[in-house]
PDB file of N, CA and C in Angstrom:
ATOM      1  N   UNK A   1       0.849  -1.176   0.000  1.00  0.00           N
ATOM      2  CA  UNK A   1       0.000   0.000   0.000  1.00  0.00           C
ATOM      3  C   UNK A   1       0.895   1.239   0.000  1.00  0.00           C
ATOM      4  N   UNK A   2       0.729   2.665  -0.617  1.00  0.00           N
ATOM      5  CA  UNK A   2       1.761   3.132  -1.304  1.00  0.00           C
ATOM      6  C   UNK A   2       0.354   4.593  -0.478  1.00  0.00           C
ATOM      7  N   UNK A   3       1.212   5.405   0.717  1.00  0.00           N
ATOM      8  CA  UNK A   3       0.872   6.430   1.314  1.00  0.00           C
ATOM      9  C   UNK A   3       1.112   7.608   0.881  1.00  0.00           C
ATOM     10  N   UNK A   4       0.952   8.377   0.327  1.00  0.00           N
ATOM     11  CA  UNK A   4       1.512   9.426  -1.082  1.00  0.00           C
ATOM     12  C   UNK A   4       0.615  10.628   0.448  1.00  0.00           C
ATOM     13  N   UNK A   5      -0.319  11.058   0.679  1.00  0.00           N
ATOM     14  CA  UNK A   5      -0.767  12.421   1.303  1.00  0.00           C
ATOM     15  C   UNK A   5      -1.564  12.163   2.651  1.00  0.00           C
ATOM     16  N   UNK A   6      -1.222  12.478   3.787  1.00  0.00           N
ATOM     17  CA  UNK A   6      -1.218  12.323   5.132  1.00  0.00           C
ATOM     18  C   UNK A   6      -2.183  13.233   5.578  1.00  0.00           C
ATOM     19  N   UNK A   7      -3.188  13.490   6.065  1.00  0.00           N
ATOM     20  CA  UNK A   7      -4.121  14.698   6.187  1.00  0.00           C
ATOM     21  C   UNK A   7      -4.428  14.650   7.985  1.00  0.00           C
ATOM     22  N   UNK A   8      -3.807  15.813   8.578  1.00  0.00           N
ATOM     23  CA  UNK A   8      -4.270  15.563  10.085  1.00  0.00           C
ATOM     24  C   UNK A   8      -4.490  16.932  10.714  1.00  0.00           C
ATOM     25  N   UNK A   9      -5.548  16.910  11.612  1.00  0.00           N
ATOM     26  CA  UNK A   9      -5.839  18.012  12.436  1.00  0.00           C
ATOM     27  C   UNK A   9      -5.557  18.127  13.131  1.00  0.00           C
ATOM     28  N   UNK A  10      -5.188  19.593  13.227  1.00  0.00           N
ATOM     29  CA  UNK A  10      -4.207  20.405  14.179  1.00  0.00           C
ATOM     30  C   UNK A  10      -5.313  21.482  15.303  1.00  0.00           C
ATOM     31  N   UNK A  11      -5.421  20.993  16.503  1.00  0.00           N
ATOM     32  CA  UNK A  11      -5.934  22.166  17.034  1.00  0.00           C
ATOM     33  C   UNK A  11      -5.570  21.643  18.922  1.00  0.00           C
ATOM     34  N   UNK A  12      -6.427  22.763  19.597  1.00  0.00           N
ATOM     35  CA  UNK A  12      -5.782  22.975  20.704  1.00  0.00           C
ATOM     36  C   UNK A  12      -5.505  21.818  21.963  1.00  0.00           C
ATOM     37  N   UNK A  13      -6.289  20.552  21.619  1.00  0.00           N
ATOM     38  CA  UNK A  13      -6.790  19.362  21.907  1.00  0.00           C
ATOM     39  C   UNK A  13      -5.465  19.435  22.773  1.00  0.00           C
ATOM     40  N   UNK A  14      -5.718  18.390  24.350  1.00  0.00           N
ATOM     41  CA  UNK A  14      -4.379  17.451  24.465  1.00  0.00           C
ATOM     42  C   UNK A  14      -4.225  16.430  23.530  1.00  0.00           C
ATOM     43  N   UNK A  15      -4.968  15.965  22.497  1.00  0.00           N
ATOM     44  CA  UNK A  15      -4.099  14.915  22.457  1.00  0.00           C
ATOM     45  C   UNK A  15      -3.759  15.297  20.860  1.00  0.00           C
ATOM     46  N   UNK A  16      -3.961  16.103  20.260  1.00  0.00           N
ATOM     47  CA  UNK A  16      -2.966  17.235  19.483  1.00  0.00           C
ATOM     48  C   UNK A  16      -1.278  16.539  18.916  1.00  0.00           C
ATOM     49  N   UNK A  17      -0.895  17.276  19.982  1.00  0.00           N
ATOM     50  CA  UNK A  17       0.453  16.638  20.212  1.00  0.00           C
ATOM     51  C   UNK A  17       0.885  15.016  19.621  1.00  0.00           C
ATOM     52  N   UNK A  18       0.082  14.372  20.348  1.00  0.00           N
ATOM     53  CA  UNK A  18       0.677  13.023  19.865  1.00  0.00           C
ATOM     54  C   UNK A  18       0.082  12.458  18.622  1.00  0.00           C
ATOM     55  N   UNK A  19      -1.092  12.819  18.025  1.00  0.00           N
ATOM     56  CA  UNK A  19      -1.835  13.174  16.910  1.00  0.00           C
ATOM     57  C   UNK A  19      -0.640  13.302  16.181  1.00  0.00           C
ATOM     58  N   UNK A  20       0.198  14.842  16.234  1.00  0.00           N
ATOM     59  CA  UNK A  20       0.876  15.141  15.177  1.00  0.00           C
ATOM     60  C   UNK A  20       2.135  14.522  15.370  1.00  0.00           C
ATOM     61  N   UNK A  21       2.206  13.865  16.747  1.00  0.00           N
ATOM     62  CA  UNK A  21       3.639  13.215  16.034  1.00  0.00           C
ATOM     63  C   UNK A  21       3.944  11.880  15.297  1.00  0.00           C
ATOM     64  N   UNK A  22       2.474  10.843  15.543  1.00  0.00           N
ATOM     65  CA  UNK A  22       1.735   9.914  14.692  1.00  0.00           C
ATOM     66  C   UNK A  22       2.201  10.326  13.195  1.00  0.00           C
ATOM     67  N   UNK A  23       0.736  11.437  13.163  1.00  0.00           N
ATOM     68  CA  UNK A  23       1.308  11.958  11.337  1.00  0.00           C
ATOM     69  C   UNK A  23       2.782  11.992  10.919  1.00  0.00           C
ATOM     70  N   UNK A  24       3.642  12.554  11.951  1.00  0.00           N
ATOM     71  CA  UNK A  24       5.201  12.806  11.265  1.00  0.00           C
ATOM     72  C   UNK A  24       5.771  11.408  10.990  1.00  0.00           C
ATOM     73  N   UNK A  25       5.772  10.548  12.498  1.00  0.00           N
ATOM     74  CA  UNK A  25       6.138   9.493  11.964  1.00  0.00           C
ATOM     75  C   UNK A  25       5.797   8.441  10.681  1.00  0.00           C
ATOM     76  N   UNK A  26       4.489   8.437  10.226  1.00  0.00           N
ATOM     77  CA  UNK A  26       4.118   7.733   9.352  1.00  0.00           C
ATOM     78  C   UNK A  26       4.588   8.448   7.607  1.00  0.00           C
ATOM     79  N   UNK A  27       4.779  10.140   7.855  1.00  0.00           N
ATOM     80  CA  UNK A  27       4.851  10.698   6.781  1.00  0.00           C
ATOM     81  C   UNK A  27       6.498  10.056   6.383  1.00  0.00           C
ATOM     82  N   UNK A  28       7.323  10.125   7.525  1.00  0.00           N
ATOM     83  CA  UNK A  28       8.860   9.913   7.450  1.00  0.00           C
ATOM     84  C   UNK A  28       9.239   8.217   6.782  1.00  0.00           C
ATOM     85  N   UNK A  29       8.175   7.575   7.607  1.00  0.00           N
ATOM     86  CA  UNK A  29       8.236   6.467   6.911  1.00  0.00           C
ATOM     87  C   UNK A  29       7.541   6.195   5.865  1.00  0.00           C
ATOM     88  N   UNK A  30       6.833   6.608   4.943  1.00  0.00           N
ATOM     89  CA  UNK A  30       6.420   6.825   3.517  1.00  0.00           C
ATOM     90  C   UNK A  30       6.970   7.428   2.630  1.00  0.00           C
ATOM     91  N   UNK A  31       8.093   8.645   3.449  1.00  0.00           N
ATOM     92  CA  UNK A  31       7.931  10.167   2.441  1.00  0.00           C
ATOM     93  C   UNK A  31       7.157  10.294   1.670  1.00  0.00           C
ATOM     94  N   UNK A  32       5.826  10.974   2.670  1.00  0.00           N
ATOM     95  CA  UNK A  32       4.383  10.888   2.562  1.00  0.00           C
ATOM     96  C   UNK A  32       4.262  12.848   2.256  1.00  0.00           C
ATOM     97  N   UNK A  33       3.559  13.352   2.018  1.00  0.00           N
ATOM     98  CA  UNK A  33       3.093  14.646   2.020  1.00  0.00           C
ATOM     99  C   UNK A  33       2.184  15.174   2.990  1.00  0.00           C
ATOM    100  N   UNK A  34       2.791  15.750   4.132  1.00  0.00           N
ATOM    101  CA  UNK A  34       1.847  16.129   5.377  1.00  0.00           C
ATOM    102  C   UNK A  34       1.074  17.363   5.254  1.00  0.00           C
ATOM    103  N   UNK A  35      -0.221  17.237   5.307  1.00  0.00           N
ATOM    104  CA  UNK A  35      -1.132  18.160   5.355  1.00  0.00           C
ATOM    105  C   UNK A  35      -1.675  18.427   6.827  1.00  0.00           C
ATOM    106  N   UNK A  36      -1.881  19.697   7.054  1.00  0.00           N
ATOM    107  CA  UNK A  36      -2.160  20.139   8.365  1.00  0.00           C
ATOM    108  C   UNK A  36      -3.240  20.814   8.279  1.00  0.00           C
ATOM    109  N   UNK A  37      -4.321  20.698   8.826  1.00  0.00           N
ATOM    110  CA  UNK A  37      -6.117  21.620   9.054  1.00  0.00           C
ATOM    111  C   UNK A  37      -5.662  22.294  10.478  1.00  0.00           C
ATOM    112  N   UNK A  38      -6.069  23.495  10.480  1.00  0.00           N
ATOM    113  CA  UNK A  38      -6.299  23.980  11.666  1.00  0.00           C
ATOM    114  C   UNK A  38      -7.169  25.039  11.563  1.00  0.00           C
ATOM    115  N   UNK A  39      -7.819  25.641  12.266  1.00  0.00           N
ATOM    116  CA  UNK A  39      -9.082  26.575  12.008  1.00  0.00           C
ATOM    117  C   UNK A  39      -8.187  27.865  12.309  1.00  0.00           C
ATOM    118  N   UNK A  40      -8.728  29.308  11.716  1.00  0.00           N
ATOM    119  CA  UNK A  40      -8.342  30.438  10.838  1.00  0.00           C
ATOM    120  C   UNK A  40      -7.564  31.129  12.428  1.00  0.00           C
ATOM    121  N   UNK A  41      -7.873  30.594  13.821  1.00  0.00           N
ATOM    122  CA  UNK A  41      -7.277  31.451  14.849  1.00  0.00           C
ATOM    123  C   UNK A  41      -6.346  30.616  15.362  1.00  0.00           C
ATOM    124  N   UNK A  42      -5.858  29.716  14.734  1.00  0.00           N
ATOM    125  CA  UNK A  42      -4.589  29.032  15.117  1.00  0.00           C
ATOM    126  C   UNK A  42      -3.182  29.246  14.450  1.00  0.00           C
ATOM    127  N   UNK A  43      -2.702  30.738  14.508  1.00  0.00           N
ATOM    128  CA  UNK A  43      -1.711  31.207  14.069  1.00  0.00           C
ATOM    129  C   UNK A  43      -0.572  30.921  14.438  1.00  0.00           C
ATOM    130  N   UNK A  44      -0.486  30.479  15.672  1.00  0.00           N
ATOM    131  CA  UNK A  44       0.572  29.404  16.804  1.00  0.00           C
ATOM    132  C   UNK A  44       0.749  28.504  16.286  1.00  0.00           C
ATOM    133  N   UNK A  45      -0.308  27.586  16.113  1.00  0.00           N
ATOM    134  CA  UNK A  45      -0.164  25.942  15.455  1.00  0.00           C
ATOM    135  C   UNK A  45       0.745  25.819  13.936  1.00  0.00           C
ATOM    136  N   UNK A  46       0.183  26.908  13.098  1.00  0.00           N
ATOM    137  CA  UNK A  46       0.347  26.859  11.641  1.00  0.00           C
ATOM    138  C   UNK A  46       2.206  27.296  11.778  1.00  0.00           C
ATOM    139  N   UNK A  47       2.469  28.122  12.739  1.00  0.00           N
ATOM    140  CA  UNK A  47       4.223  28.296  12.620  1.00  0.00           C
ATOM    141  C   UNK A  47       4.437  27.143  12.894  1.00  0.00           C
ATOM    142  N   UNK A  48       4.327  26.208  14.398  1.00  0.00           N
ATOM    143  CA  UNK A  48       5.088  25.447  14.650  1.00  0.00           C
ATOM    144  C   UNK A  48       4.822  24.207  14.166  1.00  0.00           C
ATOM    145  N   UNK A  49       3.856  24.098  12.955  1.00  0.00           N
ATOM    146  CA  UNK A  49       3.572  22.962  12.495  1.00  0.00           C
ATOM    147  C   UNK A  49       5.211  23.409  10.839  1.00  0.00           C
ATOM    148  N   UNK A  50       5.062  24.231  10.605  1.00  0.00           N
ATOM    149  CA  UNK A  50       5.900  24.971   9.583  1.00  0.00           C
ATOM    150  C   UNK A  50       7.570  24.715  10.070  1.00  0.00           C
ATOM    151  N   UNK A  51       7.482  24.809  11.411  1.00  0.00           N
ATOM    152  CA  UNK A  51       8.984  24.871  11.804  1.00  0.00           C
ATOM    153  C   UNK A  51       9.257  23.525  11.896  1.00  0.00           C
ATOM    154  N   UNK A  52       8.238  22.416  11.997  1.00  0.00           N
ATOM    155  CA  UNK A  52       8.200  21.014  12.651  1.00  0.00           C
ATOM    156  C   UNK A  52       8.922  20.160  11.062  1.00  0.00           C
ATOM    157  N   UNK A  53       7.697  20.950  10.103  1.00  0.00           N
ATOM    158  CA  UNK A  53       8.320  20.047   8.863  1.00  0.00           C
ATOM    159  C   UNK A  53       9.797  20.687   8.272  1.00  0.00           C
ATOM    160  N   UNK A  54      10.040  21.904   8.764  1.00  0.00           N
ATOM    161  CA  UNK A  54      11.968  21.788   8.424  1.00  0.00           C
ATOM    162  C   UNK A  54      12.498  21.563   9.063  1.00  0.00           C
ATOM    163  N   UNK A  55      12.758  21.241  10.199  1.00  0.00           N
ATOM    164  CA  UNK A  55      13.061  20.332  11.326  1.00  0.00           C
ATOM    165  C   UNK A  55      13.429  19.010  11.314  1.00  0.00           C
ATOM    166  N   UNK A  56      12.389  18.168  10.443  1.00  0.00           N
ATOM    167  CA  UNK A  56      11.948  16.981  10.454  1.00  0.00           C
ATOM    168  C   UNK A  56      12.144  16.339   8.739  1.00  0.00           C
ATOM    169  N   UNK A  57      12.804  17.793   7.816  1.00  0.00           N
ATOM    170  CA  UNK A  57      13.038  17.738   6.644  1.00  0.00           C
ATOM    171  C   UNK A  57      11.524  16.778   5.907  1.00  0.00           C
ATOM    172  N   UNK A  58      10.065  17.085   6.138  1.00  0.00           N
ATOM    173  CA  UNK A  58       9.251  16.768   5.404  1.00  0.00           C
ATOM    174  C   UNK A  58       8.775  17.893   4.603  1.00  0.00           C
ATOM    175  N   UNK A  59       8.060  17.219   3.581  1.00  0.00           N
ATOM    176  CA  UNK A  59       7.447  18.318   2.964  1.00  0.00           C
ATOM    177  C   UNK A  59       5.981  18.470   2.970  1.00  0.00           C
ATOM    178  N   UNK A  60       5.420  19.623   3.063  1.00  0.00           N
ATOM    179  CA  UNK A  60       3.978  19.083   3.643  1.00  0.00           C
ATOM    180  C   UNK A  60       3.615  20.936   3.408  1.00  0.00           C
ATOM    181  N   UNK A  61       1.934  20.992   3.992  1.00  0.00           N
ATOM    182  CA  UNK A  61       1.715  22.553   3.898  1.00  0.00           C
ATOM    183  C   UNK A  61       0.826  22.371   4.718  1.00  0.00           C
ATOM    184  N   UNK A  62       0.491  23.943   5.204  1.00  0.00           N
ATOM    185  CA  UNK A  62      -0.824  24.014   5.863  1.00  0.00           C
ATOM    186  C   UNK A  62      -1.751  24.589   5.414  1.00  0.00           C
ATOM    187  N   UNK A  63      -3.274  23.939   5.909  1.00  0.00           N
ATOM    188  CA  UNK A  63      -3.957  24.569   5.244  1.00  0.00           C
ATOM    189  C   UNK A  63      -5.279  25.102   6.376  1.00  0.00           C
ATOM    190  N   UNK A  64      -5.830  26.209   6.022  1.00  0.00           N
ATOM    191  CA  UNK A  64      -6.734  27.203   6.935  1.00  0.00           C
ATOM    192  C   UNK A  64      -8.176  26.859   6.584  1.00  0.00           C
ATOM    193  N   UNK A  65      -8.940  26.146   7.623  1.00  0.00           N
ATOM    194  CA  UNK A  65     -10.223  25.235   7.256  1.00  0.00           C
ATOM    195  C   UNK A  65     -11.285  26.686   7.586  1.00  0.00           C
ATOM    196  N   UNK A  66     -12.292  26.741   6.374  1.00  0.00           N
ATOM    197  CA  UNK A  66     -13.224  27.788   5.652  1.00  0.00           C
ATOM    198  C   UNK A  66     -14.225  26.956   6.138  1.00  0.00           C
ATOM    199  N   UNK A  67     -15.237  27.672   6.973  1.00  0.00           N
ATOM    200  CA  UNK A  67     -16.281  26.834   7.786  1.00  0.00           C
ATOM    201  C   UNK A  67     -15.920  26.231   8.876  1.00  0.00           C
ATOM    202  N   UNK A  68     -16.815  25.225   9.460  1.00  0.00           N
ATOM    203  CA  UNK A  68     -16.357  24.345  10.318  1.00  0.00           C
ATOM    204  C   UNK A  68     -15.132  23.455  10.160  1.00  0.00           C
ATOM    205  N   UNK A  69     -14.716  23.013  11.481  1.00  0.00           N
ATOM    206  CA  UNK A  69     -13.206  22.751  11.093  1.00  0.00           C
ATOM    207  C   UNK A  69     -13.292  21.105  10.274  1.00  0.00           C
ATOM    208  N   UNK A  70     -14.681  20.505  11.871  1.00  0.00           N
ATOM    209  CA  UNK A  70     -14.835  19.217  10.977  1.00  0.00           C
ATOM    210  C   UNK A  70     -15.290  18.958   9.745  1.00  0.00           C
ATOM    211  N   UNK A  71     -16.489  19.427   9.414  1.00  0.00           N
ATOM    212  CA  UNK A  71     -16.536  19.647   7.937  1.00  0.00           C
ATOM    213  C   UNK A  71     -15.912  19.765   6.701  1.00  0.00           C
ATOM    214  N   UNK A  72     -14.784  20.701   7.545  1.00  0.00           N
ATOM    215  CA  UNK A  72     -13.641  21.145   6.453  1.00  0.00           C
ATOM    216  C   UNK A  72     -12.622  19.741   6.191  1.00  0.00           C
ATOM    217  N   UNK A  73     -12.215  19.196   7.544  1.00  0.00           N
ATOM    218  CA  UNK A  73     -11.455  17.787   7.534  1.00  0.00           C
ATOM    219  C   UNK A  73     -12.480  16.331   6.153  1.00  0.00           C
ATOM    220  N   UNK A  74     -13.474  16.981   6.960  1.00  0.00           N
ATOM    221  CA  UNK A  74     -13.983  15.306   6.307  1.00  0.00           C
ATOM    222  C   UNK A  74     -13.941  15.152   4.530  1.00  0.00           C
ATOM    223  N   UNK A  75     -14.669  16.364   4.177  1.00  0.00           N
ATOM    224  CA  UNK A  75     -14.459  17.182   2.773  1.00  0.00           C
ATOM    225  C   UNK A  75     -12.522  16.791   2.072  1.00  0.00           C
ATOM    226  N   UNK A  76     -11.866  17.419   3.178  1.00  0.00           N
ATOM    227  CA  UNK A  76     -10.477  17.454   2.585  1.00  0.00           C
ATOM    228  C   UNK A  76      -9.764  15.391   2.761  1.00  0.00           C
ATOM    229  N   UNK A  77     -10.411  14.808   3.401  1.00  0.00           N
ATOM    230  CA  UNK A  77     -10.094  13.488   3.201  1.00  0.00           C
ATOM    231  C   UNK A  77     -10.383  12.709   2.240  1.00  0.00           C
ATOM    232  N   UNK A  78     -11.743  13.229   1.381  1.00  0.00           N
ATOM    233  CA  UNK A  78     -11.455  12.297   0.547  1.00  0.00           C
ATOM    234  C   UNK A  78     -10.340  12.268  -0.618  1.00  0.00           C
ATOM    235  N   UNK A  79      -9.453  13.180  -0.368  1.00  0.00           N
ATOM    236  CA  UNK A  79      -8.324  13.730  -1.324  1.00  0.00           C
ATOM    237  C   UNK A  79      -7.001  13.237  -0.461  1.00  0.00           C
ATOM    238  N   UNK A  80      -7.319  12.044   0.472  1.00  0.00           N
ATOM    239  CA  UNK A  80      -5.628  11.958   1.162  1.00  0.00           C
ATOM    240  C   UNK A  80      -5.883  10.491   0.685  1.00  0.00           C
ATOM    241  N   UNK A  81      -4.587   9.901   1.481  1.00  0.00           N
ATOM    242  CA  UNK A  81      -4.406   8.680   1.467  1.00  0.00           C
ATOM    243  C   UNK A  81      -4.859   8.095   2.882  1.00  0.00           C
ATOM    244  N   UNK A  82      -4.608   8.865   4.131  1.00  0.00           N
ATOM    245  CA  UNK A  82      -4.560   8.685   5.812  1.00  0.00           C
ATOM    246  C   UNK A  82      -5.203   9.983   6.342  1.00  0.00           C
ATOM    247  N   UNK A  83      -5.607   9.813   7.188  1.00  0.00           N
ATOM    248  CA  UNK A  83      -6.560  11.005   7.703  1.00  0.00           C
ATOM    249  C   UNK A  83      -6.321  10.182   9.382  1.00  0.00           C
ATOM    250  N   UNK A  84      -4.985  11.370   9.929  1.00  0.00           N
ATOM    251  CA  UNK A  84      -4.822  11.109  11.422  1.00  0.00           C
ATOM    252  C   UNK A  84      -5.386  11.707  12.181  1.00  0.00           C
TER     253      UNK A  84
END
């Protein structure tokens, strides 16, 4: 099975954190394309999700969910491969 785009939400949650370090690990072991959702007032998340993938030398982007956040996730999954 061949993991090409990683799609995971980013927000203030505890369990956030281990969420995104799930996604990194699985992206590292694919060299997968990490996608990040976080809703439009998470200006915190979107740097250190930015600093995480040069850090971590992945390549990946973020993206700013228009509407609800879940909505916006479920919509943007059917376009991944993994949805963490």
């Amino acid at each position: 099975m061949s993991i090409s785009d990683i799609l995971v939400h980013v927000d203030t949650s505890p369990g956030c954190r281990m969420r995104l370090w799930l996604a990194t690990q699985i992206a590292q072991r694919f060299k997968a394309y990490l996608i990040a959702v976080g809703s439009d007032d998470a200006a915190l998340a979107e740097e250190r999700f930015t600093a995480m993938l040069a850090e971590e030398d992945l390549r990946g982007e973020w993206r700013t969910a228009v509407g609800l956040v879940a909505s916006y996730v479920a919509r943007a999954a059917r376009a991944s491969d993994l949805v963490v």
